[in-house]
N, C-alpha and C. Protein backbone atom coordinates (compact mmCIF):
# COMPACT_ATOMS: atom_id res chain seq x y z
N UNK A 1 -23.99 -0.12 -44.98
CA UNK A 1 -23.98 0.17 -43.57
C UNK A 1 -24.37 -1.06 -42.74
N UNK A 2 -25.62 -2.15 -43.31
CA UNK A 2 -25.74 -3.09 -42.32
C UNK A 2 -24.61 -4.38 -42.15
N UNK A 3 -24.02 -4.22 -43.37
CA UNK A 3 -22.80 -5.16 -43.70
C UNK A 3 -21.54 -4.96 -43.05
N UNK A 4 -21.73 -3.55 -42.64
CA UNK A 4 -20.36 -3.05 -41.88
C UNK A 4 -20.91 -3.66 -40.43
N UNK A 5 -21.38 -2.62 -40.29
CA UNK A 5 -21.99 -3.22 -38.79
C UNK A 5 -22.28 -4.82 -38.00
N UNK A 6 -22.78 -5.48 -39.05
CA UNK A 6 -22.52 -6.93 -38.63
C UNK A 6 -21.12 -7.01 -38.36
N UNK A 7 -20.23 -6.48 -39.46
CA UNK A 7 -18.66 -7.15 -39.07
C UNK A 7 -18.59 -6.39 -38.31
N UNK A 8 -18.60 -5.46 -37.87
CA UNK A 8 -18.24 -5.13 -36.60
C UNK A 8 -18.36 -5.58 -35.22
N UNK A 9 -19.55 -6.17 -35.52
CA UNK A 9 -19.95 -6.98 -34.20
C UNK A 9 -18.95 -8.14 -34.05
N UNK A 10 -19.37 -8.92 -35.55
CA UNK A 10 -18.47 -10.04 -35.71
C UNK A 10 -17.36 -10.25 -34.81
N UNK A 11 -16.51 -8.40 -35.16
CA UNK A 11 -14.94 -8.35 -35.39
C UNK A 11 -14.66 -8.46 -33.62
N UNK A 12 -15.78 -7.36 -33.00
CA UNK A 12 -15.74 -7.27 -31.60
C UNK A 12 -15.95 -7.95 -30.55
N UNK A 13 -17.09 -9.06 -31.09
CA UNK A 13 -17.04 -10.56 -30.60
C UNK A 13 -15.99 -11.62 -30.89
N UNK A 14 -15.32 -11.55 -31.91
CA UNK A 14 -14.79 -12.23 -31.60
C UNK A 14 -13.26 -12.12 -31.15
N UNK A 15 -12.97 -10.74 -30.88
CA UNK A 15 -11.96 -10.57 -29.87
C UNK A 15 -12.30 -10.72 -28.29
N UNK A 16 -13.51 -9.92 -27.69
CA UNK A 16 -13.33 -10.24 -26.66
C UNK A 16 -13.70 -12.28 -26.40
N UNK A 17 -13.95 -12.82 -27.19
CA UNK A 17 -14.27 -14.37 -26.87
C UNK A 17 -12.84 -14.71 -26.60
N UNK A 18 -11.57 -14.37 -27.81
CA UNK A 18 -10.58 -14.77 -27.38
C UNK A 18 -10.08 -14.28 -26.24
N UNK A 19 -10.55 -13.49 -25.63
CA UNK A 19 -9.86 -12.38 -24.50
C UNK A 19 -10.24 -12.87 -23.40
N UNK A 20 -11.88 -13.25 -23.05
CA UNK A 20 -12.35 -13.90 -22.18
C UNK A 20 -13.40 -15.16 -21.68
N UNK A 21 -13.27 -15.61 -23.15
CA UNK A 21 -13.87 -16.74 -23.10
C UNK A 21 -15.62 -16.69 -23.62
N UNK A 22 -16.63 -17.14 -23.85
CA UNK A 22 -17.98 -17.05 -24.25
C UNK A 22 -18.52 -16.47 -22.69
N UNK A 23 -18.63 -17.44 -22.19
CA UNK A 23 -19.48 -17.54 -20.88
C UNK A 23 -18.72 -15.89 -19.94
N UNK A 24 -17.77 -15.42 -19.97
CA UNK A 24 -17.33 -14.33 -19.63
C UNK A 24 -17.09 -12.81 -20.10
N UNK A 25 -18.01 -12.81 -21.88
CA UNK A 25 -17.82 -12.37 -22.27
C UNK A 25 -20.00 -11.71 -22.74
N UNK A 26 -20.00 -10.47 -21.74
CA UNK A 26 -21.75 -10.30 -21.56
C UNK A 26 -21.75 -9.53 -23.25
N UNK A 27 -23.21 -9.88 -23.49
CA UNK A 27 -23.77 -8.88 -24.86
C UNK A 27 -23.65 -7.63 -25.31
N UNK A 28 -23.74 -7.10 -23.87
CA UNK A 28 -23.62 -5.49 -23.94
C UNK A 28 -22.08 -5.32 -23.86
N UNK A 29 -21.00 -6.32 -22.94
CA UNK A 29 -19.41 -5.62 -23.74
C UNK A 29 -18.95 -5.65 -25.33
N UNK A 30 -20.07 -6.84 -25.82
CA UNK A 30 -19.65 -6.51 -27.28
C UNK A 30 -20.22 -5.36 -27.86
N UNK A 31 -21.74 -5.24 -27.42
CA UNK A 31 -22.04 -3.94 -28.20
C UNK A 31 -21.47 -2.68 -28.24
N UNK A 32 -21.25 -2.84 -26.83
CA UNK A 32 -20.18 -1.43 -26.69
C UNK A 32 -18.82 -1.95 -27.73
N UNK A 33 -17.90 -2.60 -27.46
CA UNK A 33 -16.88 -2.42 -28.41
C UNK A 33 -16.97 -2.46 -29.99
N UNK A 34 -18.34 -2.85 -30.35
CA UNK A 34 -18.65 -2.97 -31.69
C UNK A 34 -19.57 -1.18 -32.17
N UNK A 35 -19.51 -0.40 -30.96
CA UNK A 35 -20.41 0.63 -31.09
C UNK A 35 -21.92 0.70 -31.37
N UNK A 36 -22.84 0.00 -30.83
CA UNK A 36 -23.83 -0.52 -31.40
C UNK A 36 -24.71 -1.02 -30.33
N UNK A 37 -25.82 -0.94 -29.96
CA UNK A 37 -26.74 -0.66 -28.26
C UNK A 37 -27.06 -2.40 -28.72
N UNK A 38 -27.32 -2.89 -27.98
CA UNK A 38 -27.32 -4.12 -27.22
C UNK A 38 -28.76 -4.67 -28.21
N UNK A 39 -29.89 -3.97 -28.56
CA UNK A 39 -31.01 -4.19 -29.03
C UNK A 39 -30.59 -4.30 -30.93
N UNK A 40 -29.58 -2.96 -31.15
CA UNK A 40 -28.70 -3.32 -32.64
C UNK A 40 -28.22 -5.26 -32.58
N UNK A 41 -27.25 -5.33 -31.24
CA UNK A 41 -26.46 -6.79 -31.46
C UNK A 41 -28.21 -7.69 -31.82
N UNK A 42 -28.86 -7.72 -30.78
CA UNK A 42 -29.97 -8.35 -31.37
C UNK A 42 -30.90 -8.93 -32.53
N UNK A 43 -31.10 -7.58 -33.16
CA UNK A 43 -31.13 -7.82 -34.56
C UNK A 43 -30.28 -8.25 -35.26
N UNK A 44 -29.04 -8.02 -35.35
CA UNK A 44 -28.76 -8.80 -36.11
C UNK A 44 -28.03 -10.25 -36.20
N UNK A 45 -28.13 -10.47 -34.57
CA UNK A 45 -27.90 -12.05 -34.05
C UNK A 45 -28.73 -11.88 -32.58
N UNK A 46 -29.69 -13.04 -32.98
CA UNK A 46 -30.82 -13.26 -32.18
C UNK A 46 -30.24 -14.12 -30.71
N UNK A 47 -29.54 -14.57 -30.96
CA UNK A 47 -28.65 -15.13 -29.61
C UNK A 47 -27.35 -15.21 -29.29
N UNK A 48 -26.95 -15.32 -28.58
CA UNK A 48 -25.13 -15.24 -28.39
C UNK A 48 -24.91 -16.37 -28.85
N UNK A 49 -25.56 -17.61 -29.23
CA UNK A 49 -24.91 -18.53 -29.61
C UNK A 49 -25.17 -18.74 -31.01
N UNK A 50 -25.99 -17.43 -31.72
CA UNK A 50 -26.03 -17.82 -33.13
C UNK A 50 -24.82 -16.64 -33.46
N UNK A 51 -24.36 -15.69 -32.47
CA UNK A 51 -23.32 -14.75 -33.00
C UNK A 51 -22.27 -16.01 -32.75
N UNK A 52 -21.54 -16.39 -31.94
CA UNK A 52 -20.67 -17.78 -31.71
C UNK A 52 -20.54 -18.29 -33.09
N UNK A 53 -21.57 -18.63 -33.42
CA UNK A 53 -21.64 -19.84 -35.09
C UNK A 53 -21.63 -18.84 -35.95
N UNK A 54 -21.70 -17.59 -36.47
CA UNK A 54 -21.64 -16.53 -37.24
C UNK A 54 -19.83 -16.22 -37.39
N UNK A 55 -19.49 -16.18 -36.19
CA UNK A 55 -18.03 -15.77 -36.61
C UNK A 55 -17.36 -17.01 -37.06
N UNK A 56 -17.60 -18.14 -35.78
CA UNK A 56 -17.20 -19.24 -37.03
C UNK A 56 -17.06 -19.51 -38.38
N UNK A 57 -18.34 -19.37 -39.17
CA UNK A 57 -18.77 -19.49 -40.51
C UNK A 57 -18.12 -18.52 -41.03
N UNK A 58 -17.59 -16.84 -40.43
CA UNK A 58 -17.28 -15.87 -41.22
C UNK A 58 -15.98 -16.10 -41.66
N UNK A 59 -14.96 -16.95 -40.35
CA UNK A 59 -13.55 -17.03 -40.46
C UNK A 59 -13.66 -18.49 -41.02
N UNK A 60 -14.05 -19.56 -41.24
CA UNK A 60 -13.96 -20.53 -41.92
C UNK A 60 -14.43 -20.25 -43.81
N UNK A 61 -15.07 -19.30 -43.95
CA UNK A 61 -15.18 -18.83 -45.23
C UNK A 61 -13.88 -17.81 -45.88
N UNK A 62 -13.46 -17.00 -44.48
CA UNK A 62 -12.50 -15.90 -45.05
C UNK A 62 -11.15 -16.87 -44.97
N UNK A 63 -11.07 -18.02 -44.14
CA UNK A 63 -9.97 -18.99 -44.40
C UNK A 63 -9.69 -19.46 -45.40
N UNK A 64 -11.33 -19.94 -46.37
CA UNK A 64 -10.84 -20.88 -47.52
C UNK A 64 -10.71 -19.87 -48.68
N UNK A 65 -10.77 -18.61 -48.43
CA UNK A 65 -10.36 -17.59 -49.94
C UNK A 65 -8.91 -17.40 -49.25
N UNK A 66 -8.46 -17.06 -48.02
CA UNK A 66 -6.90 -16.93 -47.65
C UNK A 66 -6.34 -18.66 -48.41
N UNK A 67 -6.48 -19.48 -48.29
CA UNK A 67 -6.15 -20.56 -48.36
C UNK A 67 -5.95 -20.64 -49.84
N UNK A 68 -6.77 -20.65 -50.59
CA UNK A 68 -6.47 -20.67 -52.40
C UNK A 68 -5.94 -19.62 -52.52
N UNK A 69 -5.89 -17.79 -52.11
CA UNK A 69 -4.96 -17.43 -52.54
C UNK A 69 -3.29 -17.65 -52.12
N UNK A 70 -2.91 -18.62 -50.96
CA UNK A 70 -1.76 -18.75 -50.81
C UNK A 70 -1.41 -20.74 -51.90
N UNK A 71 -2.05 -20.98 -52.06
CA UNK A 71 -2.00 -22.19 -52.72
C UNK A 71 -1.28 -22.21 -53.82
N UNK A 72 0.06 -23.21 -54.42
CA UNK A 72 0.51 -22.66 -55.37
C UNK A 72 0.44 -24.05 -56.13
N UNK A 73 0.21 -24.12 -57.55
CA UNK A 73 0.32 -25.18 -58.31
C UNK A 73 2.01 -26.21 -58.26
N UNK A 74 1.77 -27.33 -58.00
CA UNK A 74 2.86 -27.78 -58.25
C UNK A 74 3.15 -28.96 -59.01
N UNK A 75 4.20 -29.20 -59.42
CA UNK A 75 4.22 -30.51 -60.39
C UNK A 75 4.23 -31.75 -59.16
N UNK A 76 4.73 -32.13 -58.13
CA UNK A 76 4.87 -33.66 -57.79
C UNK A 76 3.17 -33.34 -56.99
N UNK A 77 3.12 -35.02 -56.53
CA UNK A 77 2.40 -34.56 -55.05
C UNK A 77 2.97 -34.14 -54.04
N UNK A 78 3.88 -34.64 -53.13
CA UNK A 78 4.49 -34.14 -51.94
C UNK A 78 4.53 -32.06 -52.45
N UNK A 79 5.02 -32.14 -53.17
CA UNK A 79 4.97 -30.39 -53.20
C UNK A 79 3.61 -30.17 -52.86
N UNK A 80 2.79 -30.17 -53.76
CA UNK A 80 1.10 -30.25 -53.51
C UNK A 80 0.78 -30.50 -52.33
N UNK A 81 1.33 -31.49 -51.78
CA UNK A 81 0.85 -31.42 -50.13
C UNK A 81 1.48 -30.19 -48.93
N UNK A 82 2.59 -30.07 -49.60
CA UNK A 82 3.33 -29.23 -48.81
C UNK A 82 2.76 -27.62 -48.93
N UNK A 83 2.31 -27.46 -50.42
CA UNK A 83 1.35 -26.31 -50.45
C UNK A 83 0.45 -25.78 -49.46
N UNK A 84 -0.16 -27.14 -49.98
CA UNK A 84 -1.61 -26.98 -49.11
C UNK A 84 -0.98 -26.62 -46.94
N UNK A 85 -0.23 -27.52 -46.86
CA UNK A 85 0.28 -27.59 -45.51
C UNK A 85 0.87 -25.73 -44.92
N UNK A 86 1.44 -25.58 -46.06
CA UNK A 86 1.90 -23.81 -45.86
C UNK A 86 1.03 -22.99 -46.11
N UNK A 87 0.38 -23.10 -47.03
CA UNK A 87 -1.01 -22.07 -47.29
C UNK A 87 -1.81 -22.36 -45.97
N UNK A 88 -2.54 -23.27 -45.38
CA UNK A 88 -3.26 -23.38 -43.90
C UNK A 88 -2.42 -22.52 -42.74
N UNK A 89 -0.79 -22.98 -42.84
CA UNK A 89 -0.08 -22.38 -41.62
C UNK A 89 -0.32 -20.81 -41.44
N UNK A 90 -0.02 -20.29 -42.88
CA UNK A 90 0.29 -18.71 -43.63
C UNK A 90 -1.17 -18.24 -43.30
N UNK A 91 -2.36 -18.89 -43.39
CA UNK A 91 -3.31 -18.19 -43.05
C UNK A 91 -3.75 -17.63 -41.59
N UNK A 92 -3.25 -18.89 -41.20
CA UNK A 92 -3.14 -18.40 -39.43
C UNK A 92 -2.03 -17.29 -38.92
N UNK A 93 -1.34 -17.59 -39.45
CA UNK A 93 0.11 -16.43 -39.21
C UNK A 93 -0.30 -15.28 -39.53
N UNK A 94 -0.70 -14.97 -40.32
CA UNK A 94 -1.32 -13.34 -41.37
C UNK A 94 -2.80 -13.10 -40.52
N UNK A 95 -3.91 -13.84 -40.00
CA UNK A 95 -5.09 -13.59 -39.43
C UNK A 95 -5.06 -14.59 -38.09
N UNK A 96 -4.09 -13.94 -36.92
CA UNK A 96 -4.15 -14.68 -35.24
C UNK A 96 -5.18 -14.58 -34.80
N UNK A 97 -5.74 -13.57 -35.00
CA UNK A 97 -7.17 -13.73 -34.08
C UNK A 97 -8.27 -14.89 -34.49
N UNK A 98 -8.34 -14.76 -36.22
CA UNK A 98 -9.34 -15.88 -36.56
C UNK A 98 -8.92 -17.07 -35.98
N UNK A 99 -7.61 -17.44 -36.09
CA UNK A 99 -6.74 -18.64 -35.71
C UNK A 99 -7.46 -19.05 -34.30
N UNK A 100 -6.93 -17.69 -33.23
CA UNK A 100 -7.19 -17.50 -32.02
C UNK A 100 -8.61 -18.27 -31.78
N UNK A 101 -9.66 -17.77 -32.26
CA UNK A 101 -10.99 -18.03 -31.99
C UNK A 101 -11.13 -19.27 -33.21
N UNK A 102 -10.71 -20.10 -33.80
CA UNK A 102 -10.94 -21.01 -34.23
C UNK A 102 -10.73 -22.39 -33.25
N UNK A 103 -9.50 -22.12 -33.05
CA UNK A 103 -8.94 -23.14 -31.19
C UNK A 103 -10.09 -22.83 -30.82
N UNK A 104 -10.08 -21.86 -30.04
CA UNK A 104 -11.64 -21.89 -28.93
C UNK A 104 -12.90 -22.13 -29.74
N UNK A 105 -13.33 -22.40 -30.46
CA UNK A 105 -14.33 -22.65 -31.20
C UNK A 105 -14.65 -24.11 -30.79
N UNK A 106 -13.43 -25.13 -31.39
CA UNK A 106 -12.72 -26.00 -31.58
C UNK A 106 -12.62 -27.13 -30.60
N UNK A 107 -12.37 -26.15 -29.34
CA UNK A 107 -12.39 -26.85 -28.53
C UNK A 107 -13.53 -26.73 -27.05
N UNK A 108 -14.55 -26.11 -27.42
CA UNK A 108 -16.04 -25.64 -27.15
C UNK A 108 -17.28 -26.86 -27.20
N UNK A 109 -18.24 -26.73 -26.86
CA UNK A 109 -19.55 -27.77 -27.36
C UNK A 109 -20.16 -27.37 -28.32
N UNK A 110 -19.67 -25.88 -28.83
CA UNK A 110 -20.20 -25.24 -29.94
C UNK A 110 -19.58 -26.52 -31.37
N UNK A 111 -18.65 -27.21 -31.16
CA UNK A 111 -17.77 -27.72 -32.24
C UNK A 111 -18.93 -28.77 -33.11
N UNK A 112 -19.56 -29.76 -31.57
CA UNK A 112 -20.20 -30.92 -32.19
C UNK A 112 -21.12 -30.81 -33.28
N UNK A 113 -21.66 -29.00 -33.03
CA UNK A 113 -22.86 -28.78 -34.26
C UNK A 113 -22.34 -28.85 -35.90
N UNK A 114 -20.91 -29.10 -36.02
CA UNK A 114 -20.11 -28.96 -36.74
C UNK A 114 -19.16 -29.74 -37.31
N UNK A 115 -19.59 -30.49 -36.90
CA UNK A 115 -18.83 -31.86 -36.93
C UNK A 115 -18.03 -32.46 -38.11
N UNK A 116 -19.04 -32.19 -38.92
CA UNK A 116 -18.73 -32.93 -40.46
C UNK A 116 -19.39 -31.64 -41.49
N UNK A 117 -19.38 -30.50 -41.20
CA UNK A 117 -19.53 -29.52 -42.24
C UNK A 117 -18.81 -29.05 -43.42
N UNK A 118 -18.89 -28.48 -44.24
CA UNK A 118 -18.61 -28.58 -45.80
C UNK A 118 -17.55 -27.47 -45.68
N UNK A 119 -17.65 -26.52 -44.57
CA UNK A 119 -16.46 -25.43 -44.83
C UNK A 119 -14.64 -26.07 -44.09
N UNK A 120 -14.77 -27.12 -43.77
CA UNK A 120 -13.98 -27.29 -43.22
C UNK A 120 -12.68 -28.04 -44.62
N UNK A 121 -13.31 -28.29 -45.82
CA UNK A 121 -13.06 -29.20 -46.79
C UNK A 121 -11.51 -28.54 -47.00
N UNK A 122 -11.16 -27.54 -47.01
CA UNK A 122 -9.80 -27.25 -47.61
C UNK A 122 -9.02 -28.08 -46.30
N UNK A 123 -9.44 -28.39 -44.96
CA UNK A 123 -8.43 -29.36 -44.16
C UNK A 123 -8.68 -30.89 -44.50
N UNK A 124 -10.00 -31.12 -44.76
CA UNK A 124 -10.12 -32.32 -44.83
C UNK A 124 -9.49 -32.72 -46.54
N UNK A 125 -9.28 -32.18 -47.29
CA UNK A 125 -8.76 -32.20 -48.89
C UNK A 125 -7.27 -32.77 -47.94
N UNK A 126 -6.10 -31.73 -47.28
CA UNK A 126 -4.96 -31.58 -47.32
C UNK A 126 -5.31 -33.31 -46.53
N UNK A 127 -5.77 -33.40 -45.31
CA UNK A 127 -5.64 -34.45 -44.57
C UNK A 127 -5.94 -35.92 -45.63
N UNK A 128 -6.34 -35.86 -46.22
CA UNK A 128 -6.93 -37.24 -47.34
C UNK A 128 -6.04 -37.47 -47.87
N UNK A 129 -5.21 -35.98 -48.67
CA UNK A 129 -4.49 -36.59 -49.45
C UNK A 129 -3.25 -36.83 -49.00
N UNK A 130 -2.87 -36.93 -47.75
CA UNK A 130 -1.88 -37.24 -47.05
C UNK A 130 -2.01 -38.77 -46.86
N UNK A 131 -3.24 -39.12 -46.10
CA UNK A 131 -3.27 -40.26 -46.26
C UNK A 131 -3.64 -41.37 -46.98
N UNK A 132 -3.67 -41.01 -48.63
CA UNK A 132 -3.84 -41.47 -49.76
C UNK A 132 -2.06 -41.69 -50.10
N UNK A 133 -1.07 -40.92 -49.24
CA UNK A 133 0.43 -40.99 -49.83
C UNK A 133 1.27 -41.99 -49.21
N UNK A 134 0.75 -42.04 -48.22
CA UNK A 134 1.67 -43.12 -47.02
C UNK A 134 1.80 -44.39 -47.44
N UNK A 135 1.95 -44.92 -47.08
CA UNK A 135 2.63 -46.48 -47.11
C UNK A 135 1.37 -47.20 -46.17
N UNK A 136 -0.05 -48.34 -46.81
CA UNK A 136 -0.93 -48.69 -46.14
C UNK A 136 -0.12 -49.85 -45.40
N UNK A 137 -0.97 -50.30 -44.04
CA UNK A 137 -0.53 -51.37 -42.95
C UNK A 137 0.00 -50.57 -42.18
N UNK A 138 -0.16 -49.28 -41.90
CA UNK A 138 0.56 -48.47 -40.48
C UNK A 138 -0.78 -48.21 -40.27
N UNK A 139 -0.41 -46.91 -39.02
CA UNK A 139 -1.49 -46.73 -37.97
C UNK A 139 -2.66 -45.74 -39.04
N UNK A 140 -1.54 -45.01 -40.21
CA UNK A 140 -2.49 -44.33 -40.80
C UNK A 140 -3.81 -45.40 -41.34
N UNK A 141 -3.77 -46.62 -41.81
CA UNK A 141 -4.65 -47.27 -42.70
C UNK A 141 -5.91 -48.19 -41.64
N UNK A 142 -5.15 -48.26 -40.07
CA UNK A 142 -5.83 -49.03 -39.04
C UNK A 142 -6.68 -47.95 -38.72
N UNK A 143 -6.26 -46.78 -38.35
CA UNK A 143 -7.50 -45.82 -37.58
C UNK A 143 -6.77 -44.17 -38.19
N UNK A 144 -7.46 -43.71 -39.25
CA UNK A 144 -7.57 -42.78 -40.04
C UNK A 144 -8.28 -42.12 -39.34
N UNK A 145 -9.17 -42.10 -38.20
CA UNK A 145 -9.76 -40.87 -37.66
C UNK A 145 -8.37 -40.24 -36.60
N UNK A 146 -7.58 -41.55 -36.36
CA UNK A 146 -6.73 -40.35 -35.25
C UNK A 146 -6.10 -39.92 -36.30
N UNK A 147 -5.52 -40.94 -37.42
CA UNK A 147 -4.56 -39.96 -38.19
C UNK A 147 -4.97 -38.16 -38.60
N UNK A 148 -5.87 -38.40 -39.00
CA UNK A 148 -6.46 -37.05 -39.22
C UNK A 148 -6.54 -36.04 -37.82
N UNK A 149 -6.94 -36.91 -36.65
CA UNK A 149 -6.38 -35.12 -35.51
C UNK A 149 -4.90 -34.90 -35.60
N UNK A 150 -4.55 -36.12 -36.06
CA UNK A 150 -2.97 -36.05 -35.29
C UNK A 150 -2.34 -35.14 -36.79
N UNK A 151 -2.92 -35.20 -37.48
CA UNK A 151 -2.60 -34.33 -38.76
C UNK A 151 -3.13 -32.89 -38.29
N UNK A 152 -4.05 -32.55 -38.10
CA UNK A 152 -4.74 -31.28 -37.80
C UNK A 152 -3.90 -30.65 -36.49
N UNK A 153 -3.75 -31.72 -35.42
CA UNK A 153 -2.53 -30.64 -34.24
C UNK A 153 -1.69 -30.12 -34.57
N UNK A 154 -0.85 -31.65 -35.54
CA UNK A 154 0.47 -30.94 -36.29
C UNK A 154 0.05 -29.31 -36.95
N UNK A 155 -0.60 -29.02 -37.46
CA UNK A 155 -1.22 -27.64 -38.09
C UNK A 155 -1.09 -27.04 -37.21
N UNK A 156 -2.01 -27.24 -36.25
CA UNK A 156 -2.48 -26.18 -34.80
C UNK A 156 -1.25 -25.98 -34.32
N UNK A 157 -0.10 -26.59 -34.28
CA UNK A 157 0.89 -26.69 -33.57
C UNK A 157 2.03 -26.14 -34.09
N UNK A 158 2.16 -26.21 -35.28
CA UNK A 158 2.94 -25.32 -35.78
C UNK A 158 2.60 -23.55 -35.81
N UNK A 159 1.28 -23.43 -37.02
CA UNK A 159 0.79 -21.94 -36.19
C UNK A 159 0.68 -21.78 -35.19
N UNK A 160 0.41 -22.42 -34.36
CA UNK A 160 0.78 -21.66 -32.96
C UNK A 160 1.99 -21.33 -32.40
N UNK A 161 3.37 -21.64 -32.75
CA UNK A 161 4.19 -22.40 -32.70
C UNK A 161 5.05 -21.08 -33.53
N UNK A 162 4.67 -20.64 -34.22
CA UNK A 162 4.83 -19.31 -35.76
C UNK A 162 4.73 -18.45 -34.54
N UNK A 163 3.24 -18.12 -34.20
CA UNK A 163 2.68 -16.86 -33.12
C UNK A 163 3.54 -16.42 -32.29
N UNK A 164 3.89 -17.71 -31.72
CA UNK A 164 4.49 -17.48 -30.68
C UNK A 164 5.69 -17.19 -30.15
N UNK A 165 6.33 -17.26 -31.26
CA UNK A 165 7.96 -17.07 -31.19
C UNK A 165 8.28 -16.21 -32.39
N UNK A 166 8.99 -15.58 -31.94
CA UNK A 166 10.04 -14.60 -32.99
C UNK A 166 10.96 -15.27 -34.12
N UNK A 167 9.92 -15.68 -34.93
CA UNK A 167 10.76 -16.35 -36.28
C UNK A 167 11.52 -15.42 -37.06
N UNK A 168 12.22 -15.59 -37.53
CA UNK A 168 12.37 -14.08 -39.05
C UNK A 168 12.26 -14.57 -40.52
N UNK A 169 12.69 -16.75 -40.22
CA UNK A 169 12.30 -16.49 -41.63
C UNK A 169 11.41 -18.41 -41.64
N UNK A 170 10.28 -17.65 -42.05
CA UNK A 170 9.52 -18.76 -41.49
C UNK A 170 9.14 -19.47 -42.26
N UNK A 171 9.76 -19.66 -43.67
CA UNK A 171 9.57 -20.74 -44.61
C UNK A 171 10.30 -21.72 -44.37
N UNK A 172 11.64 -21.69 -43.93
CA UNK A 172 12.44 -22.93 -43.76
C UNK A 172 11.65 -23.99 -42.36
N UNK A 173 11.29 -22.75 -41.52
CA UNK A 173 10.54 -23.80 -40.29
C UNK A 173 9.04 -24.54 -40.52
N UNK A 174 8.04 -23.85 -41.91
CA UNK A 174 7.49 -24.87 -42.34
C UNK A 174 7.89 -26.08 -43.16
N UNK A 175 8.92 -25.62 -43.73
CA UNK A 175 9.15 -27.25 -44.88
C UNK A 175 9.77 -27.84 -44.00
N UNK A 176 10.31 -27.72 -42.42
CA UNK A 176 10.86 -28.49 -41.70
C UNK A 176 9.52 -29.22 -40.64
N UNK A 177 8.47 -28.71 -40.57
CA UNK A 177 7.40 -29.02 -39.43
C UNK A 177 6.61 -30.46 -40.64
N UNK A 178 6.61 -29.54 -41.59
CA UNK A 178 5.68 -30.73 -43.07
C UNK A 178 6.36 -32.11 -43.08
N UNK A 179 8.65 -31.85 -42.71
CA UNK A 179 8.98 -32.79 -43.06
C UNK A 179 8.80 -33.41 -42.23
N UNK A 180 8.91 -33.02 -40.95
CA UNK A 180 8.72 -33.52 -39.21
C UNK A 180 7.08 -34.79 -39.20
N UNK A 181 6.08 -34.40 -39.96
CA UNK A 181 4.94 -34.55 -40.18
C UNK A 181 4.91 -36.15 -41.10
N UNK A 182 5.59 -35.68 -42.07
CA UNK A 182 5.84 -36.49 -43.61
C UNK A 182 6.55 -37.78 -43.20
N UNK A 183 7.82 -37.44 -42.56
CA UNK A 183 8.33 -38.68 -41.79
C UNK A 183 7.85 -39.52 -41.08
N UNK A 184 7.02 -38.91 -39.88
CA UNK A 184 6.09 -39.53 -39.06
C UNK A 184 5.25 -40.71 -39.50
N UNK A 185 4.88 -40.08 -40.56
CA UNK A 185 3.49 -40.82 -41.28
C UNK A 185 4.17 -41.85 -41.87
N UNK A 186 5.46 -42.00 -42.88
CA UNK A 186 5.85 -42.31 -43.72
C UNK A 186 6.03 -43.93 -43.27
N UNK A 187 5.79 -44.89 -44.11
CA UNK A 187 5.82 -46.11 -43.54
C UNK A 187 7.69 -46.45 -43.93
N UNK A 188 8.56 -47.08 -43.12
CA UNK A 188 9.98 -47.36 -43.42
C UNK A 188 10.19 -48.93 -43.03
């Protein structure tokens, strides 16, 4: 029962955050949509900004079990990368809301506490070994920190990109966004 109830809160915070933002979004509308009096949300998150970092941590954990179960073994690397690149997309596509509230997370002051944390490793794995593949003396080998956002939008940008439009068959438009990606990088 207390395990439900946290996710519930979880689940109810973190819809209305995507709905209306942190700062627009009071304690008591979550408790009400989570069913649960305002003194319940309390206990079991002592501040709105430790519920904030709670759903974070919940959907960055329920990401990296979505993530290995879409992960498929492959013989080259480029497949292997391309895995990893579709398993991240597929997780956002199958769970929008986590997606949803990961952007806003993301792009929050809540992010900086977070900076370099350990749950983030299934992006930072795919992003490394991308730029372990390229061709060194491009922009990837001069400044590897942009390469890496500019790797991570490409992500953001495609799931969002999935959401938002009426695909029907949405494998061909990832091995086309990976190749869109792959080229980019690729030194010629």
């Amino acid at each position: 029962m207390i395990a439900e109830k946290r996710l519930r809160i979880i689940d109810a915070a973190m819809k209305l955050f995507n709905e209306f933002g942190y700062h627009g979004t009071p304690t008591s509308k979550i408790a009400k949509r989570a069913r649960v009096s305002v003194g319940t949300l309390f206990n079991y998150f002592a501040t709105k900004e430790e519920l904030i970092e709670a759903i974070y941590i919940h959907i960055k954990l329920h990401s990296k079990m979505s993530f290995l179960e879409h992960l498929e073994p492959q013989d080259t690397e480029i497949d292997s990368l391309f895995s990893m690149w579709r398993a991240i997309i597929m997780w956002g596509v199958e769970n929008p809301e986590e997606f949803k509230y990961l952007e806003l997370f993301c792009h929050s002051p809540f992010r900086s506490t977070y900076r370099t944390e350990k749950s983030l490793e299934a992006y930072k794995v795919f992003q490394e070994e991308i730029l372990k593949k390229v061709t060194p003396d491009t922009v990837c080998d001069n400044y590897p920190d942009y390469v890496l956002r500019y790797i991570d939008n490409a992500l953001h940008a495609a799931t969002r990109f999935l959401l938002q439009n009426d695909i029907d068959d949405v494998e061909p438009f990832i091995r086309s966004a990976f190749e869109m990606l792959w080229n980019g990088l690729a030194h010629r």
